[in-house]
Protein backbone atom coordinates (compact mmCIF):
# COMPACT_ATOMS: atom_id res chain seq x y z
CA UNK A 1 311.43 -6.11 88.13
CA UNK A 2 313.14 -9.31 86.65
CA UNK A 3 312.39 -10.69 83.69
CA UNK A 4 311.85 -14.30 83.16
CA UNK A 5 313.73 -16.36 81.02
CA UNK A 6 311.40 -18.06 77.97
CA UNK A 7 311.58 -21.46 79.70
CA UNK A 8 310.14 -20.48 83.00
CA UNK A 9 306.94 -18.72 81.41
CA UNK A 10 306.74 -21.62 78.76
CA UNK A 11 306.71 -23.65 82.44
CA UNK A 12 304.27 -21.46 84.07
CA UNK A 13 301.92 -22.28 81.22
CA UNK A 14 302.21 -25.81 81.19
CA UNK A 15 301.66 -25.92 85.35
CA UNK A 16 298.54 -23.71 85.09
CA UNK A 17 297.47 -25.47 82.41
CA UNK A 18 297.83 -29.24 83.72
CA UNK A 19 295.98 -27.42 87.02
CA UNK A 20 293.03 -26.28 84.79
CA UNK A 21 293.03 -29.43 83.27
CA UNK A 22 290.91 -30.75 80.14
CA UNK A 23 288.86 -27.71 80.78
CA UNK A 24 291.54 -25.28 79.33
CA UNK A 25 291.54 -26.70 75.73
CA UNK A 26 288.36 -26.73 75.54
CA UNK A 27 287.50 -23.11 76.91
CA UNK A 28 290.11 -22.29 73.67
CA UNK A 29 288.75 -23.79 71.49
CA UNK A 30 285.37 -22.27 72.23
CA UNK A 31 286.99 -18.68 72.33
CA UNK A 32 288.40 -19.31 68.76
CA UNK A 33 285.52 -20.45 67.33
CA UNK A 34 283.09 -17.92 68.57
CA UNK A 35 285.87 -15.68 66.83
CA UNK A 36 285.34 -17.57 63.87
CA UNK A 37 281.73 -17.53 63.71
CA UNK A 38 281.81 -13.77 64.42
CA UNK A 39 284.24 -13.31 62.01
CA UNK A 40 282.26 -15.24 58.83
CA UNK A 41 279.17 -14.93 59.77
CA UNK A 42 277.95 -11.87 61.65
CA UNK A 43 280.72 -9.51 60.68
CA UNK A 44 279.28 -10.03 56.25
CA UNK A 45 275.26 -10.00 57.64
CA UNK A 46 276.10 -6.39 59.59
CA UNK A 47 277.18 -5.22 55.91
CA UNK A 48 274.70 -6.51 54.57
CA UNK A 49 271.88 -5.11 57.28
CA UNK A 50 273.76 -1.64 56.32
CA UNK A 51 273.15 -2.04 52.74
CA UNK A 52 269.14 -2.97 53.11
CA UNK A 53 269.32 0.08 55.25
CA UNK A 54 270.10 2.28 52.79
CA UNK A 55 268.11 0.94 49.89
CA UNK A 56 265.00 1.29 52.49
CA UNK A 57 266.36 5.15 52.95
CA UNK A 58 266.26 5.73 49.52
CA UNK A 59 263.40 4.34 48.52
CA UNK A 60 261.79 6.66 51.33
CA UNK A 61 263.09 9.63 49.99
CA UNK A 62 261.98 9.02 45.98
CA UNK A 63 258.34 8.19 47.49
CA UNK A 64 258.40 11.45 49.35
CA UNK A 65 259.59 13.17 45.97
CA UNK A 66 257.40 11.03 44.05
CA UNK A 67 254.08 12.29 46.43
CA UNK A 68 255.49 16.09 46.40
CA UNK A 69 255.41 16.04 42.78
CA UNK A 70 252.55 14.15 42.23
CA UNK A 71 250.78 17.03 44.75
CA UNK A 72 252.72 19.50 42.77
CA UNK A 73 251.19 18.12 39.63
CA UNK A 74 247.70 18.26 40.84
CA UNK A 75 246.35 22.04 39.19
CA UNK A 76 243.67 22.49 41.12
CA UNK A 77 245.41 22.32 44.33
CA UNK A 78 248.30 24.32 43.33
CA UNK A 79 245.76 26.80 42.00
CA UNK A 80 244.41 26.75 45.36
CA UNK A 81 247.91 27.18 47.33
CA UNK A 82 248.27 30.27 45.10
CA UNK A 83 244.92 31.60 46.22
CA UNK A 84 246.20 31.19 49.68
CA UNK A 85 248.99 33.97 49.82
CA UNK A 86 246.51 36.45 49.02
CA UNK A 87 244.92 38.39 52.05
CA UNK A 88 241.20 38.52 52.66
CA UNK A 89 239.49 41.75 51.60
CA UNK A 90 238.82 42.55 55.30
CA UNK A 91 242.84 44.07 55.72
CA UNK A 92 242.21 46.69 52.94
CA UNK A 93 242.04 49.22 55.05
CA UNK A 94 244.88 48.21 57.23
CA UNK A 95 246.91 48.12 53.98
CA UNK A 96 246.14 51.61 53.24
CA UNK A 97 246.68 52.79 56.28
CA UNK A 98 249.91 51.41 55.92
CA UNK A 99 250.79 53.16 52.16
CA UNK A 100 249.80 56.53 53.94
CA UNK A 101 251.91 56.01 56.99
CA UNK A 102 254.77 55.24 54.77
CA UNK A 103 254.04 57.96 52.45
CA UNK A 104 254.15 60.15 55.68
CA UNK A 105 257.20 58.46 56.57
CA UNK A 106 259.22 59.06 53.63
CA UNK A 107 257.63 63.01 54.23
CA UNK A 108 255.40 63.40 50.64
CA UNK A 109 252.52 64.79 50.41
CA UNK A 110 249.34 63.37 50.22
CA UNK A 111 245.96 65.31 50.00
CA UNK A 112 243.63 62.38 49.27
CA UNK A 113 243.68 59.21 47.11
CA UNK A 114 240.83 57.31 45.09
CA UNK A 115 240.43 54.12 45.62
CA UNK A 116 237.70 51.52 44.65
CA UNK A 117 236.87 47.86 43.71
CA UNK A 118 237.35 46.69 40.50
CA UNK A 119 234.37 45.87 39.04
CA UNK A 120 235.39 42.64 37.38
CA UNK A 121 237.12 39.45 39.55
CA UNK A 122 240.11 37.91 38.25
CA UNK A 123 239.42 34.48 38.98
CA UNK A 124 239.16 33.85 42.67
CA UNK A 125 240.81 37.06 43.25
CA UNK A 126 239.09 40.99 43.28
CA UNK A 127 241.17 44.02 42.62
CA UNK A 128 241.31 46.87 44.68
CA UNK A 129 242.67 50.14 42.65
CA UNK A 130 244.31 52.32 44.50
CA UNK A 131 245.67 56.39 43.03
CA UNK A 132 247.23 58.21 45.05
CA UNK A 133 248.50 62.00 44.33
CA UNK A 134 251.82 62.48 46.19
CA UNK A 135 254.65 66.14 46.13
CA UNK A 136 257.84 65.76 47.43
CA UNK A 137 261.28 64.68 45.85
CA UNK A 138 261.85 61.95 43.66
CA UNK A 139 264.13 60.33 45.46
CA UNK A 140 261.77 59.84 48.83
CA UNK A 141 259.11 58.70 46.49
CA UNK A 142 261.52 55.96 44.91
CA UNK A 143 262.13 54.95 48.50
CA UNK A 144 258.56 54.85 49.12
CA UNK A 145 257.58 52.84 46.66
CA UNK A 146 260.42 50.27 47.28
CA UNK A 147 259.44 49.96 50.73
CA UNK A 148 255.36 49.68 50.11
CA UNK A 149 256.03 47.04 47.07
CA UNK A 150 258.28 45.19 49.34
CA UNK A 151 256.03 44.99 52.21
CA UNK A 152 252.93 44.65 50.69
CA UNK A 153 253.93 41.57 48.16
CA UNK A 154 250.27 41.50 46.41
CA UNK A 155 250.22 45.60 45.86
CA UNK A 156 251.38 46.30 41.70
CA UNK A 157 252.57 49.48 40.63
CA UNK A 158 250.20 49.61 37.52
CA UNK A 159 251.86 53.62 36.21
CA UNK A 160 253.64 56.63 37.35
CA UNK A 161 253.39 59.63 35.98
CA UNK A 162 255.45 62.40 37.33
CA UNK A 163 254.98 66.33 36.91
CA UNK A 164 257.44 69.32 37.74
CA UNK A 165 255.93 72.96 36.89
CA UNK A 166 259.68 74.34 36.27
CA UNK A 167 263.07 72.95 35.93
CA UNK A 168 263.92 74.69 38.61
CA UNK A 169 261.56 73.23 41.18
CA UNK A 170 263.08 70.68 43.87
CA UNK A 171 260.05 68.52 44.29
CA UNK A 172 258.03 66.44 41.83
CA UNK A 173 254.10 65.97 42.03
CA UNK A 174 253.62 62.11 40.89
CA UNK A 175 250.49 60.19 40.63
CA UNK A 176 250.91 56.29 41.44
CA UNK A 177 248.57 53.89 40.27
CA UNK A 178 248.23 50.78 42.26
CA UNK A 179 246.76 47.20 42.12
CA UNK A 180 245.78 45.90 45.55
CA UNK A 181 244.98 41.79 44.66
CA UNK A 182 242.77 40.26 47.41
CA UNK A 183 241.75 36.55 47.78
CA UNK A 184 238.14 35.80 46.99
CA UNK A 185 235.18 38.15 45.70
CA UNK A 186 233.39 40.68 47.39
């Protein structure tokens, strides 16, 4: 490909241009000042659009705060949320079903256990205590207990008392004492 010397394409542009006519100005002139406009006009609103954005953003997200605290703040309902995470008295006897077949589990002994309702509420909650009479070593019972506490988040170990007849015994015989809280009175 040749190239073309300066004064042919300066040529070039002049013919094309006195072909167009008046219309080529003109058409220029339009292109540069839609530039123009563009470039002081809609290019400083777009920032500005992007700033009333964010203001709007943030003032969405301190009203949300502003209504989760003010919820928060309310003691009655956050009373009430609390009541919530309790289980109804009806699971009781899933839940000891569930200490047993751990205690089984972990392989201690279990003859029987007491268990009754407290006879006083706690606000909206009732007690349920729980002893329990277990043999085996103390390790499987610290495993035991780890695992029922964990599970059952609204069972309290209230005591422990362990009991070994001679030093040189392998097991332990422990009694547990424990808190079952359940939502509403019974």
């Amino acid at each position: 490909m040749t190239r073309l010397p300066i004064a042919a394409l300066v040529w070039r542009l002049r013919r094309a241009a006195r072909a167009i006519g008046w219309q080529a100005p003109a058409i220029g002139l339009a292109v540069l000042a839609t530039v123009a406009t563009y470039g002081w006009l809609v290019l400083p609103l777009e920032d500005s659009v992007a700033g009333v954005r964010q203001d709007a953003e943030a003032l969405r997200s301190k009203m949300a705060t502003r209504l989760t605290a003010r919820e928060a703040a309310d003691p009655a309902g956050q009373l009430q949320e609390f009541y919530r995470h309790f289980p109804a008295p009806e699971t009781v006897p899933d839940t000891l079903q569930a200490i047993f077949d751990a205690a089984s589990a972990a392989n201690l002994g279990v003859e029987h256990a007491e268990y009754h309702m407290a006879a006083e509420p706690v606000g909206e909650l009732s007690r349920y205590d729980v002893i329990i009479p277990l043999k085996g070593r103390y390790s499987q019972m610290r495993e035991f207990l780890a695992r029922i506490l964990t599970e059952h988040q609204n069972l309290v170990l209230d005591g422990i008392s362990f009991n070994r007849q001679t030093a040189a015994e392998i097991g332990v015989e422990a009694q547990l004492h424990l808190t079952l809280y359940l939502r509403g009175r019974e």
